[in-house]
N, C-alpha and C. Protein backbone atom coordinates (compact mmCIF):
# COMPACT_ATOMS: atom_id res chain seq x y z
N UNK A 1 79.12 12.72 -131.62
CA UNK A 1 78.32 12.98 -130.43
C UNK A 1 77.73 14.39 -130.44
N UNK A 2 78.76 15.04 -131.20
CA UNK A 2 78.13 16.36 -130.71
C UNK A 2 76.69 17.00 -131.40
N UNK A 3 76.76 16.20 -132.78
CA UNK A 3 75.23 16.25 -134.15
C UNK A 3 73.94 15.58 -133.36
N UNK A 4 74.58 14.43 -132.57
CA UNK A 4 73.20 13.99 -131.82
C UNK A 4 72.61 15.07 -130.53
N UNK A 5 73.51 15.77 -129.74
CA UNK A 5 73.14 17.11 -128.68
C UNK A 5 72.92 17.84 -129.13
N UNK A 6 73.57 18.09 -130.55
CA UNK A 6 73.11 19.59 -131.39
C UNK A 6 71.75 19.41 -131.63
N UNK A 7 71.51 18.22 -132.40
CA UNK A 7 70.11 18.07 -132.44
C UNK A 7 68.90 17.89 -131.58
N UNK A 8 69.69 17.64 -130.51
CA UNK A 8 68.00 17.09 -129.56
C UNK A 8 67.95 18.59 -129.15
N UNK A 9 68.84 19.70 -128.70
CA UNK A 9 68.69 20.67 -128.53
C UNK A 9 67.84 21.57 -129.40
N UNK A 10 68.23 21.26 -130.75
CA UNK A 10 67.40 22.14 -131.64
C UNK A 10 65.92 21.40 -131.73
N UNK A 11 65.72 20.39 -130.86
CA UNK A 11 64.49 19.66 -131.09
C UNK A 11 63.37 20.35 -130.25
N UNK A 12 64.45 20.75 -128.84
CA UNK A 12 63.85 21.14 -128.28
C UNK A 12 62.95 22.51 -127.92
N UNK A 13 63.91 23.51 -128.34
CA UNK A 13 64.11 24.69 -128.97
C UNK A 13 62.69 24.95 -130.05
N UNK A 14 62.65 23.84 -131.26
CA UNK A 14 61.60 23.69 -132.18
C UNK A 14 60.20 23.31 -131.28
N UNK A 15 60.43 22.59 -130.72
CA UNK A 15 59.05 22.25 -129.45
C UNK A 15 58.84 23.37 -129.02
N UNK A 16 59.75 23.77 -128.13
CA UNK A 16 59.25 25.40 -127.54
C UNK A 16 58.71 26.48 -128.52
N UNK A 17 59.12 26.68 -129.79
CA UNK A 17 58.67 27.54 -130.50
C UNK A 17 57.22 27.26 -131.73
N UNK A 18 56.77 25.92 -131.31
CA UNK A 18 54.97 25.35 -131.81
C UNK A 18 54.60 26.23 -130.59
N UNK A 19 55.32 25.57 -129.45
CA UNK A 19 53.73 25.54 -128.56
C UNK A 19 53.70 27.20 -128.44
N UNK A 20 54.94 28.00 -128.62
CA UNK A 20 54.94 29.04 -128.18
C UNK A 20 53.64 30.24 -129.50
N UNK A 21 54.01 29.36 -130.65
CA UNK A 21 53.09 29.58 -131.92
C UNK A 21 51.55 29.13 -131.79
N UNK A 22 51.54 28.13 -131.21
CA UNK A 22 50.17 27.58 -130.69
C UNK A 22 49.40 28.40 -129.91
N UNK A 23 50.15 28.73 -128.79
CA UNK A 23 49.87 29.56 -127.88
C UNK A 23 48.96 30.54 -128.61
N UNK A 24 50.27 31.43 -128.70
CA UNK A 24 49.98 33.12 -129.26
C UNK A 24 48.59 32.88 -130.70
N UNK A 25 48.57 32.07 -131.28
CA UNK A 25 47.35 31.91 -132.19
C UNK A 25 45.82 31.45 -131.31
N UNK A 26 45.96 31.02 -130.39
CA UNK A 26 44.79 30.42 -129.38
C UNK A 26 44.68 28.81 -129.69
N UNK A 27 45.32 28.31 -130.26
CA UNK A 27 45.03 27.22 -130.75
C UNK A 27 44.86 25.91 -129.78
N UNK A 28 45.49 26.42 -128.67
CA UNK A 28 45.83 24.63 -127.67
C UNK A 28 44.23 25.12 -126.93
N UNK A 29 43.78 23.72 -127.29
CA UNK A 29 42.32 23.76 -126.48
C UNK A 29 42.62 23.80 -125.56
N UNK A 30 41.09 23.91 -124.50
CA UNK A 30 41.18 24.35 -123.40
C UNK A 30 41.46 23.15 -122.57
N UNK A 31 42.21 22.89 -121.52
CA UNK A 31 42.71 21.91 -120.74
C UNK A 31 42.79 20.71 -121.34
N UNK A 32 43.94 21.47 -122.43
CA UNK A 32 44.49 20.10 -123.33
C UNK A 32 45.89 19.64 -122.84
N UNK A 33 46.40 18.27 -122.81
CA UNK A 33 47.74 17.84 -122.31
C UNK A 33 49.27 18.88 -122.39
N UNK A 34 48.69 19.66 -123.61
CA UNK A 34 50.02 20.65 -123.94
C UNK A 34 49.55 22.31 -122.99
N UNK A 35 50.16 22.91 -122.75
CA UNK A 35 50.18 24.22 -121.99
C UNK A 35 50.50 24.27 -120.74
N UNK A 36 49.41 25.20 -120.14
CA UNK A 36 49.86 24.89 -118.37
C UNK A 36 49.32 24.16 -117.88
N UNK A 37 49.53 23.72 -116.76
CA UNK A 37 48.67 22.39 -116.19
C UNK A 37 48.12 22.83 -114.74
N UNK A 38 48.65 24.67 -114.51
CA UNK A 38 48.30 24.88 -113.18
C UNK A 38 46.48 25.18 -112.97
N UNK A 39 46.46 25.20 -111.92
CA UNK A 39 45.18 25.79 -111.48
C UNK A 39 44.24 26.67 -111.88
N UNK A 40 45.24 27.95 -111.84
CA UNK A 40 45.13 29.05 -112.30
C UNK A 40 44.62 29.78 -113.76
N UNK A 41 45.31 28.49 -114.42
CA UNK A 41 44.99 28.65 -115.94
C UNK A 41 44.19 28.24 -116.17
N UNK A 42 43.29 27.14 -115.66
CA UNK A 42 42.07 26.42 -116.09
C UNK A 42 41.13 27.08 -115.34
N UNK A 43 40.91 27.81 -115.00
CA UNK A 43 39.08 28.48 -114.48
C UNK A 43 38.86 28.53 -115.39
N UNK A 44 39.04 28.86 -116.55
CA UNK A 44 38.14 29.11 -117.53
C UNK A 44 39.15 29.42 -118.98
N UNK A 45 37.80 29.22 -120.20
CA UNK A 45 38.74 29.18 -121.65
C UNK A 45 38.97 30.36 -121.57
N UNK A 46 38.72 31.50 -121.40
CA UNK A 46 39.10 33.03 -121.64
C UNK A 46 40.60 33.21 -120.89
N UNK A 47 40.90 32.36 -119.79
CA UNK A 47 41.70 32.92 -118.79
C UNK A 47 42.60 31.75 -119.52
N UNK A 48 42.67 30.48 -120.07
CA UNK A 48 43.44 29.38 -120.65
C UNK A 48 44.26 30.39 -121.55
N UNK A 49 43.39 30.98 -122.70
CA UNK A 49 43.65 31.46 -124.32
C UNK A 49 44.29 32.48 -123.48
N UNK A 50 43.94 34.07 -122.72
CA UNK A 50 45.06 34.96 -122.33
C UNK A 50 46.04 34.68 -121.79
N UNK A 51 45.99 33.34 -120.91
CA UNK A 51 47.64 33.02 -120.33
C UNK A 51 48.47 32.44 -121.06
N UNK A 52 48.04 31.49 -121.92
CA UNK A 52 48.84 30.60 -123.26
C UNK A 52 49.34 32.40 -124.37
N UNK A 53 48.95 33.13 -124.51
CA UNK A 53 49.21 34.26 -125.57
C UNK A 53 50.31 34.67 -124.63
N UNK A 54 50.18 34.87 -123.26
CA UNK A 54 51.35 35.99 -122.69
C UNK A 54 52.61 34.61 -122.52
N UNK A 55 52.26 33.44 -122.22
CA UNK A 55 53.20 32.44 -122.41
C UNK A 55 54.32 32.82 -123.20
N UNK A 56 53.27 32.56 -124.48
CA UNK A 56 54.21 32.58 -125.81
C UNK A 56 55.43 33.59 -125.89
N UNK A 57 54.96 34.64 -125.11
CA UNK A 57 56.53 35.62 -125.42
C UNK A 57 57.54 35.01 -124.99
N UNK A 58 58.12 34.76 -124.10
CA UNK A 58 58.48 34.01 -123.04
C UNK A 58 59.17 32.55 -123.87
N UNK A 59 58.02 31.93 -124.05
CA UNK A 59 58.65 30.39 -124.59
C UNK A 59 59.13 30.57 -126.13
N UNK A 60 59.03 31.50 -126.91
CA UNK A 60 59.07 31.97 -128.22
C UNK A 60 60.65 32.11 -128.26
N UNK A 61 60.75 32.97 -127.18
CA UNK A 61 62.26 33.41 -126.79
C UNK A 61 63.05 32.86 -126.71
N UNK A 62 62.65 31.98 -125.36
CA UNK A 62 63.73 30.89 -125.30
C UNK A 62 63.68 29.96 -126.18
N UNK A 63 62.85 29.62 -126.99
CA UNK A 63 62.72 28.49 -127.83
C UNK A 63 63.53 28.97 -129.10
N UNK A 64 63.78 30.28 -129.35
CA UNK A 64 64.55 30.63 -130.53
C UNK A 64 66.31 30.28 -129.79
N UNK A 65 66.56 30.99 -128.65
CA UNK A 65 67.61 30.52 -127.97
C UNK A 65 68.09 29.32 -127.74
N UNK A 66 67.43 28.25 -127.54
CA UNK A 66 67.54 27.23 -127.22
C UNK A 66 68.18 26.00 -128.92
N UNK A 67 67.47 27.06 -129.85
CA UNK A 67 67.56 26.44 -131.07
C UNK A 67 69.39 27.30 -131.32
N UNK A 68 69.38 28.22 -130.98
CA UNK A 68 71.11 29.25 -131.27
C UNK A 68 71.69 27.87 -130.70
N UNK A 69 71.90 27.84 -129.20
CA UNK A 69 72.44 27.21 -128.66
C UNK A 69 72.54 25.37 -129.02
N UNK A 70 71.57 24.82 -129.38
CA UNK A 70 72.25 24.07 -130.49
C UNK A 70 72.29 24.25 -132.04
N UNK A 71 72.55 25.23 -132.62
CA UNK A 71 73.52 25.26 -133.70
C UNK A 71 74.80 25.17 -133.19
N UNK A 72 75.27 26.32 -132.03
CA UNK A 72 76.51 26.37 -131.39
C UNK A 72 77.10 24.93 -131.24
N UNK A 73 76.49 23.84 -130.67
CA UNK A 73 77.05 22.96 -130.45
C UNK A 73 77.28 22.05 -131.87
N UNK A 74 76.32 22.47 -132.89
CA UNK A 74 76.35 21.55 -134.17
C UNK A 74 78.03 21.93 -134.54
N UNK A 75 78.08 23.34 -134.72
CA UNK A 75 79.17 24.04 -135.56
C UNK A 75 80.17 23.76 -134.89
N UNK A 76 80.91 24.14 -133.31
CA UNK A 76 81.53 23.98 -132.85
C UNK A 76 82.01 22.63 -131.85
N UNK A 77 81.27 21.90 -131.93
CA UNK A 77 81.47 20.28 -131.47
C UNK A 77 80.79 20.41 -129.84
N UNK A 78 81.13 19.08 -129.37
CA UNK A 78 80.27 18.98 -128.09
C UNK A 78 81.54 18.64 -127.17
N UNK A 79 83.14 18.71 -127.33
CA UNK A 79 83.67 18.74 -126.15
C UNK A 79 84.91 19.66 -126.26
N UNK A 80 84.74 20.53 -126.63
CA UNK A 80 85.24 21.96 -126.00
C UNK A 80 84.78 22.86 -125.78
N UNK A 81 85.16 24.12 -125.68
CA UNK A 81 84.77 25.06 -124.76
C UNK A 81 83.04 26.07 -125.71
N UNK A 82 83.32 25.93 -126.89
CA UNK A 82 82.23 26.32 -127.97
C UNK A 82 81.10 25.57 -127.83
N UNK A 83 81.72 24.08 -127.55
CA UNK A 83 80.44 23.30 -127.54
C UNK A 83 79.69 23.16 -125.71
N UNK A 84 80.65 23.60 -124.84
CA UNK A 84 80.28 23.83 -123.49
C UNK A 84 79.48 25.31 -123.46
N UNK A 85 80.02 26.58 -124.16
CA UNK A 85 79.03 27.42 -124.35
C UNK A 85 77.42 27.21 -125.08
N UNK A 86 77.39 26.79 -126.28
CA UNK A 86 76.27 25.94 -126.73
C UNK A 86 75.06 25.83 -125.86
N UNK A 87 76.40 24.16 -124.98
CA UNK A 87 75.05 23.91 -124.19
C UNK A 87 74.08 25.02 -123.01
N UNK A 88 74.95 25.51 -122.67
CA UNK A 88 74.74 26.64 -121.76
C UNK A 88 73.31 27.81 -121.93
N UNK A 89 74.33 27.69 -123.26
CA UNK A 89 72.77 28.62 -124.16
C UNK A 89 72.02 28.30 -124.06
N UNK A 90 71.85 27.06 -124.51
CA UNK A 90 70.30 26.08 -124.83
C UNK A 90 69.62 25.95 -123.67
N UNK A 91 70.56 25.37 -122.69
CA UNK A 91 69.38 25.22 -121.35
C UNK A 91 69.26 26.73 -120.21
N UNK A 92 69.85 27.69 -120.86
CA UNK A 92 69.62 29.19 -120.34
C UNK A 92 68.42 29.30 -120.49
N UNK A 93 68.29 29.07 -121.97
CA UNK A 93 67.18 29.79 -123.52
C UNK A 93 65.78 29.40 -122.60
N UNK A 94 65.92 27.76 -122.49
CA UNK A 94 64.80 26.95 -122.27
C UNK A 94 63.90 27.22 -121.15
N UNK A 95 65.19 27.29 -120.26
CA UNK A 95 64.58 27.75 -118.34
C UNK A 95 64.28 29.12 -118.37
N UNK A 96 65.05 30.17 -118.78
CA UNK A 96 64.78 31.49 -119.02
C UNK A 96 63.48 31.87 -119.48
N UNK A 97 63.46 31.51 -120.59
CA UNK A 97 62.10 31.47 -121.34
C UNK A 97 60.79 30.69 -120.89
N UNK A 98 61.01 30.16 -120.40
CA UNK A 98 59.68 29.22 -119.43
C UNK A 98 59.49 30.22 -118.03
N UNK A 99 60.30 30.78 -117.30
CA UNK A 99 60.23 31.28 -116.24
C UNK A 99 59.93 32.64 -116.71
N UNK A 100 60.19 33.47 -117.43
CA UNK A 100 59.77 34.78 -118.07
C UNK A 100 58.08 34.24 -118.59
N UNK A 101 57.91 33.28 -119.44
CA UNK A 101 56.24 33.10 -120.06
C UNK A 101 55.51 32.98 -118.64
N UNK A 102 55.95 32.25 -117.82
CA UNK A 102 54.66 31.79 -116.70
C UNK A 102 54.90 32.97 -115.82
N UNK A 103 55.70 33.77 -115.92
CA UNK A 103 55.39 35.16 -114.82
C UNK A 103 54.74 36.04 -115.44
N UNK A 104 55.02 35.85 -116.83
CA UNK A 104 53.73 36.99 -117.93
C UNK A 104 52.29 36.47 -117.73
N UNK A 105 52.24 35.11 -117.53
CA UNK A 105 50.89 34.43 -117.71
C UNK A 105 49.81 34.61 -116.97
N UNK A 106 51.37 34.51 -115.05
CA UNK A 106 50.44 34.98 -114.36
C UNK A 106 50.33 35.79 -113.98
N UNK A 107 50.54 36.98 -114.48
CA UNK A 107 49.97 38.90 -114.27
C UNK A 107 49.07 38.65 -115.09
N UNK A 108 49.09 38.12 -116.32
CA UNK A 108 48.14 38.21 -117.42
C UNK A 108 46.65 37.84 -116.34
N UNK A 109 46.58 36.53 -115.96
CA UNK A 109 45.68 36.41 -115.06
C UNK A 109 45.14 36.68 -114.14
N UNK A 110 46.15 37.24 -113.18
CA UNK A 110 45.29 38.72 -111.94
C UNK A 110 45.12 39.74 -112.58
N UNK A 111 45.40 40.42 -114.06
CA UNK A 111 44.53 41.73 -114.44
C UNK A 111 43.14 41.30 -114.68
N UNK A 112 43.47 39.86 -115.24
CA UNK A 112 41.92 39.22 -115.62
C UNK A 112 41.03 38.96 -114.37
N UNK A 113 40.80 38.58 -113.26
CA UNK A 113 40.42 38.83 -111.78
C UNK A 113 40.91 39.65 -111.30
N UNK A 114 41.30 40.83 -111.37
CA UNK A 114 41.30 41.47 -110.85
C UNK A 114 41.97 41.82 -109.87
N UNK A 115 42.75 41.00 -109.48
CA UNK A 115 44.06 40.61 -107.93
C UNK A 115 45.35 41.39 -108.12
């Protein structure tokens, strides 16, 4: 049990760290299914490409964390206390790092208007 959580964790972790690569290169078109989906980010491609770049710090982070945190659970199993730290990590890494990118994204975007 614990190779199948280790893994979807590190799956996830690997997801976070494309898009976070996607990001920071400019690559996710503009109001494409992957990135943000708020408001804010879509006025325009200039304001899409600077909020997806300040994202990336943010999701890069946690997405490397998220990948620690399941190795933790690969190495140390999924029902004791190693593999309860693990998980911890992973969904710290994930929420942490999503909530740090979209508060970079959106300063990134009121320097860009000006607010």
């Amino acid at each position: 049990m614990s190779v199948v959580i280790g893994s979807i964790w590190i799956g996830v972790g690997v997801a976070w760290l494309v898009l976070a690569w996607l990001g920071s290169q400019g690559r996710l078109r503009y109001r494409s299914i992957w990135g943000i989906r708020s408001s804010w980010a879509r006025t325009s491609p200039e304001v899409w490409t600077e909020a997806h770049r300040e994202l990336a710090v943010g999701v890069g982070v946690g997405g490397g964390v998220t990948v620690l945190g399941g190795l933790i659970i690969l190495v140390g199993g999924a029902d004791d206390v190693i593999g309860t730290v693990g998980l911890l990590v992973g969904v710290a890494g994930s929420v942490i790092g999503q909530f740090v990118g979209i508060r970079r994204a959106k300063a990134a975007v009121g320097r860009m208007s000006g607010t």
